[in-house]
Every structure is written in C-alpha cells, then in structure tokens.
C-alpha atoms as a PDB file:
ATOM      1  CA  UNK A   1     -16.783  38.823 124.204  1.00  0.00           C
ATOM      2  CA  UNK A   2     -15.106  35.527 123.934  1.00  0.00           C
ATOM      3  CA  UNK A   3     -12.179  37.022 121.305  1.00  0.00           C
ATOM      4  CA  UNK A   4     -11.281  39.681 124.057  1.00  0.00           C
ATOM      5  CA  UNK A   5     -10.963  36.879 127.331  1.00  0.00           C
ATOM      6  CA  UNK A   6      -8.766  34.950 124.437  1.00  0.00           C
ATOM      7  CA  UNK A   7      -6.731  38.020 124.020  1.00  0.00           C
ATOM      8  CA  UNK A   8      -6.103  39.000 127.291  1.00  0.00           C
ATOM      9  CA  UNK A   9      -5.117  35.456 128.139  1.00  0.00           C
ATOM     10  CA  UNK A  10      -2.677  35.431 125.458  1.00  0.00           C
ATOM     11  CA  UNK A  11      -1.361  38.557 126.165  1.00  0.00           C
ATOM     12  CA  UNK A  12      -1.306  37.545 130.465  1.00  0.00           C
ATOM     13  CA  UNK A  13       0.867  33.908 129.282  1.00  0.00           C
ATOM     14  CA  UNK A  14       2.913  36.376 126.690  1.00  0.00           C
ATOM     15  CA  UNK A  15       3.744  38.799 130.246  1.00  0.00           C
ATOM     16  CA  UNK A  16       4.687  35.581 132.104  1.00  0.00           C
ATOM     17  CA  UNK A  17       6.751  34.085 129.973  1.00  0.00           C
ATOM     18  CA  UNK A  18       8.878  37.217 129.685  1.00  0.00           C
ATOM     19  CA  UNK A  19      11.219  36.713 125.959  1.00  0.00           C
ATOM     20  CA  UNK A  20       8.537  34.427 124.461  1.00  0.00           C
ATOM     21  CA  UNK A  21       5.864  36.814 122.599  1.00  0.00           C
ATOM     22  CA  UNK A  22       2.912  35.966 120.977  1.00  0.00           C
ATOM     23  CA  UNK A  23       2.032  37.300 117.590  1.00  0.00           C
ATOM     24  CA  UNK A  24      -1.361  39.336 118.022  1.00  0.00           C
ATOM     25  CA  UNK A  25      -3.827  37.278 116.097  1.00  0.00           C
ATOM     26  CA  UNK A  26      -1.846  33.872 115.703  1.00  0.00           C
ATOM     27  CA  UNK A  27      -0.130  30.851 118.262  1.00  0.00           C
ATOM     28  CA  UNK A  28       3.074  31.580 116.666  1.00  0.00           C
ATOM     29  CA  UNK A  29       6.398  31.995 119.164  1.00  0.00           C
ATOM     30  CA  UNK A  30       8.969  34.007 118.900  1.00  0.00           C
ATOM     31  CA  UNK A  31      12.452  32.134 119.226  1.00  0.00           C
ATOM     32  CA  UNK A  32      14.005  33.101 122.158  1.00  0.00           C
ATOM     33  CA  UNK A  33      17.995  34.454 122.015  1.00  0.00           C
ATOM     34  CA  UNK A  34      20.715  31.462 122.431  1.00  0.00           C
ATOM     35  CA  UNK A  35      22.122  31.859 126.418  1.00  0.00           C
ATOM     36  CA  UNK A  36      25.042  29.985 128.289  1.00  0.00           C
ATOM     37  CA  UNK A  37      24.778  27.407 131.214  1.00  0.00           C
ATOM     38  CA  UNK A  38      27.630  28.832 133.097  1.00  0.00           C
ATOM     39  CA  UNK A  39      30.548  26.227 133.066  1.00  0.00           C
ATOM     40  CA  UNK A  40      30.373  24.137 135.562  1.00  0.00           C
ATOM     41  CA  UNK A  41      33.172  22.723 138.344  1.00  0.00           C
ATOM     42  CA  UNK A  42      34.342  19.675 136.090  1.00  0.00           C
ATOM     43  CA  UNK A  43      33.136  20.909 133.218  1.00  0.00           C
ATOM     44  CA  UNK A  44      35.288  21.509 129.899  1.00  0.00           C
ATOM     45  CA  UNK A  45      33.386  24.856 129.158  1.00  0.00           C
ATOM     46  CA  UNK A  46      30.132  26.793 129.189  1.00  0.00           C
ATOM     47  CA  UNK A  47      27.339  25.303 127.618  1.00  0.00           C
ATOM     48  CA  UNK A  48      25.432  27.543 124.795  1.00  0.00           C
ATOM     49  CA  UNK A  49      21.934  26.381 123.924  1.00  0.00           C
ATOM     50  CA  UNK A  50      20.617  27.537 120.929  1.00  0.00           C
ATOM     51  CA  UNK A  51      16.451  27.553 120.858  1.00  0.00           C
ATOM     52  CA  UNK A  52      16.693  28.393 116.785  1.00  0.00           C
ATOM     53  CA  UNK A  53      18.991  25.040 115.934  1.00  0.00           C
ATOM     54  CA  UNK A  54      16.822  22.853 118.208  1.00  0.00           C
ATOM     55  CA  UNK A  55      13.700  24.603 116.580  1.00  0.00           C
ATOM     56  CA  UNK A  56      14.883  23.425 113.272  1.00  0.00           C
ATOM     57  CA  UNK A  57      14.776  19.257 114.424  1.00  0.00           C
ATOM     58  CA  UNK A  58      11.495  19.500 116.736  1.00  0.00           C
ATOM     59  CA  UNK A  59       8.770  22.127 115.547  1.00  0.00           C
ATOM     60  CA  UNK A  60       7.077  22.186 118.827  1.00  0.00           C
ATOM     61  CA  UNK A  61       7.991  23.989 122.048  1.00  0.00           C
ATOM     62  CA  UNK A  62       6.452  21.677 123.826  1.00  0.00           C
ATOM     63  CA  UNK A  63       8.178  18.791 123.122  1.00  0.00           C
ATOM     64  CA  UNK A  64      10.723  19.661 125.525  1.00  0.00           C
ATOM     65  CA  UNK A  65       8.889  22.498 127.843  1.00  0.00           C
ATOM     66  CA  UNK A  66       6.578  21.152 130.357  1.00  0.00           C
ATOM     67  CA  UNK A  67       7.849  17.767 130.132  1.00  0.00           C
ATOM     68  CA  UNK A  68      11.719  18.472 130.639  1.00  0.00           C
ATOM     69  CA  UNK A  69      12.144  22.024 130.910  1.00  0.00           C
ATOM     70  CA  UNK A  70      10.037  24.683 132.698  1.00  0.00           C
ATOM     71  CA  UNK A  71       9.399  27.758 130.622  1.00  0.00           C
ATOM     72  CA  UNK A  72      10.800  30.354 132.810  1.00  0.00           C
ATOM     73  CA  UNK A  73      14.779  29.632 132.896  1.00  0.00           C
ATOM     74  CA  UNK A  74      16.659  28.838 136.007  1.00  0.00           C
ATOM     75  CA  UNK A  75      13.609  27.133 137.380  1.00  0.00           C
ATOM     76  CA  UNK A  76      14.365  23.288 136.349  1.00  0.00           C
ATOM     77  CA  UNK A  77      17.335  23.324 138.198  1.00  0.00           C
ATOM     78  CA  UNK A  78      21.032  22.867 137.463  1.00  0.00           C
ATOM     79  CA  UNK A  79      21.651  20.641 134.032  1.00  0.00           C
ATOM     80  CA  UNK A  80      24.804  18.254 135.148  1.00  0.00           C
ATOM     81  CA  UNK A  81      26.429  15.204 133.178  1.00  0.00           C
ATOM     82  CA  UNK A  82      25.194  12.847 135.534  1.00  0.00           C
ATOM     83  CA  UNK A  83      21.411  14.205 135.393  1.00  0.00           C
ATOM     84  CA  UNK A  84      21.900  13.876 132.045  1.00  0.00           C
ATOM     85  CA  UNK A  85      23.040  10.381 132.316  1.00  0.00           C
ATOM     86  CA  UNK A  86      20.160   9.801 134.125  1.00  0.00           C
ATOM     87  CA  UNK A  87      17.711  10.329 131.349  1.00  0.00           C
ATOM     88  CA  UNK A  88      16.985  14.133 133.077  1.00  0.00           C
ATOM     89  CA  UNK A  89      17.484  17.457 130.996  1.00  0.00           C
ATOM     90  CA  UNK A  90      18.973  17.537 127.949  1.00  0.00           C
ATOM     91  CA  UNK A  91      19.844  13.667 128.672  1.00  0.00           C
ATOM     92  CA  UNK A  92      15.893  12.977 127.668  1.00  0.00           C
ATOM     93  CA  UNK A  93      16.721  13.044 123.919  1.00  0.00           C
ATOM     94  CA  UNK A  94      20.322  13.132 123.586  1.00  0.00           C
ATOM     95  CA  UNK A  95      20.496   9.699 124.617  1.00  0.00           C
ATOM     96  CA  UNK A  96      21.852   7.752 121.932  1.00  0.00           C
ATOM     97  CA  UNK A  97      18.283   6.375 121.431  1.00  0.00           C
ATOM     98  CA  UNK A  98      15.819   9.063 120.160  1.00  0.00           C
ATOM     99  CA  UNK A  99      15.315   9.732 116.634  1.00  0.00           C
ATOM    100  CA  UNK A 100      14.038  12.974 115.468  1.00  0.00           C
ATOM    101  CA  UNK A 101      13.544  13.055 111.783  1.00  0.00           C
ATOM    102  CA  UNK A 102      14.718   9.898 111.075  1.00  0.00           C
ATOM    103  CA  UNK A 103      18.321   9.943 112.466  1.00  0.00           C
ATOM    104  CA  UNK A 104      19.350   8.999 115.992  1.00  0.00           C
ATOM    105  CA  UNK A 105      20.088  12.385 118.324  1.00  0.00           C
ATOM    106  CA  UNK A 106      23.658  12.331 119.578  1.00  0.00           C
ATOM    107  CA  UNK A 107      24.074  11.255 123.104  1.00  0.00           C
ATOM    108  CA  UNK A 108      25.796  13.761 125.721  1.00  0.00           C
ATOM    109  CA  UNK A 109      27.732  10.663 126.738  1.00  0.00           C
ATOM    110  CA  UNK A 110      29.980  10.323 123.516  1.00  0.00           C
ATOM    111  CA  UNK A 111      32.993  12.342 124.946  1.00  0.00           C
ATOM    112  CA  UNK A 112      34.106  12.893 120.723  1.00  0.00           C
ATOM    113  CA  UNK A 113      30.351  15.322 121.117  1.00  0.00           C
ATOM    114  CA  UNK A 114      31.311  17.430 124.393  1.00  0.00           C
ATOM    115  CA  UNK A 115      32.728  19.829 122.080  1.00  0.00           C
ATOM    116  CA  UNK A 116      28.972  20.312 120.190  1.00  0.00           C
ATOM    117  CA  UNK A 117      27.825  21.907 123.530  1.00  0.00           C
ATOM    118  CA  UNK A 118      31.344  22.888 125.711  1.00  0.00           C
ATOM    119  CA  UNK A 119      32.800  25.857 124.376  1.00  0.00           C
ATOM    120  CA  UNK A 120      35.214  28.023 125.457  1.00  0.00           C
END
C-alpha cells in the first residue's frame, strides 16, 4: 500500500512540475529544454539558460531550485543585472566567489563574460 501513495505522489509532483518527469521506478529528472529570458531594456541581448551545461558543474537540482529559483518558471520574478549584483538569481553563484568543482564560477559582473549569457 505504501509503494502505490509513493507512486501517486511522484506522479502528482511529476503533473506539477509540468517539463520535469520522473522516471517510473527511480528519482531521476529529466533535463528540461534550454529557454530565453527575453532581452531586457538595457540589455545587450536575450539571455539563453541552458539546464544540461549547468547540470554538468552541479549534479543536483536543488542546489539552485528552492533556494534561488522556484521550479515552475516565471514565478521568481524578473532576473536583472542589478538583482544579480545583489547576490539574487543567477548572481548567487556567479559571483566571482563560488567554486564548483574546484574552479571559481565566473561573475555576471565581468563585462569581457556578458557575451557567455547575451546573445543575439
């Protein structure tokens, strides 16, 4: 009886997170498609962020869901240099300060980087 309240939880979190899917059987994720953060009024171009490349550095979703991000997108609110500045978005760990894997992530306040996120 227990197995079956498991399942239909997983499958109830799997309907609410919408692209996330759970693996029948397993905690494993599926890595959602990269989107754009549409370009904003100063901004030098669109933003693409790319779940699979941060994936790659951090094996845990959690490690920025939750704590900086809300799953469901468009629900954290509107990602700006200065909130990023502030420590906020993706300004948590691209701050010139956190390692991941032993090397220092790139801060979003090196304008020779704006071109690793801005693209036209």
């Amino acid at each position: 009886m227990r197995q079956t309240r498991l399942g239909t939880l997983v499958l109830v979190v799997g309907l609410a997170l919408g692209p996330l899917t759970f693996a029948p059987g397993a905690a494993q994720v599926k890595t959602p498609p990269d989107f754009v953060f549409e370009q904003g009024k100063d901004a030098p171009g669109p933003v693409t962020f790319s779940h699979e490349k941060h994936k790659e550095k951090v094996d845990k979703c959690t490690v920025c869901h939750t704590k900086v991000f809300k799953f469901k997108r468009g629900t954290s609110g509107t990602p700006t240099m200065a909130a990023m500045k502030e420590g906020k978005f993706c300004g948590a760990c691209h701050d010139g300060k956190t390692e991941v894997g032993g090397k220092v992530v790139f801060t979003t306040d090196d304008k020779a980087n704006c071109e690793r996120c801005h693209r036209k």
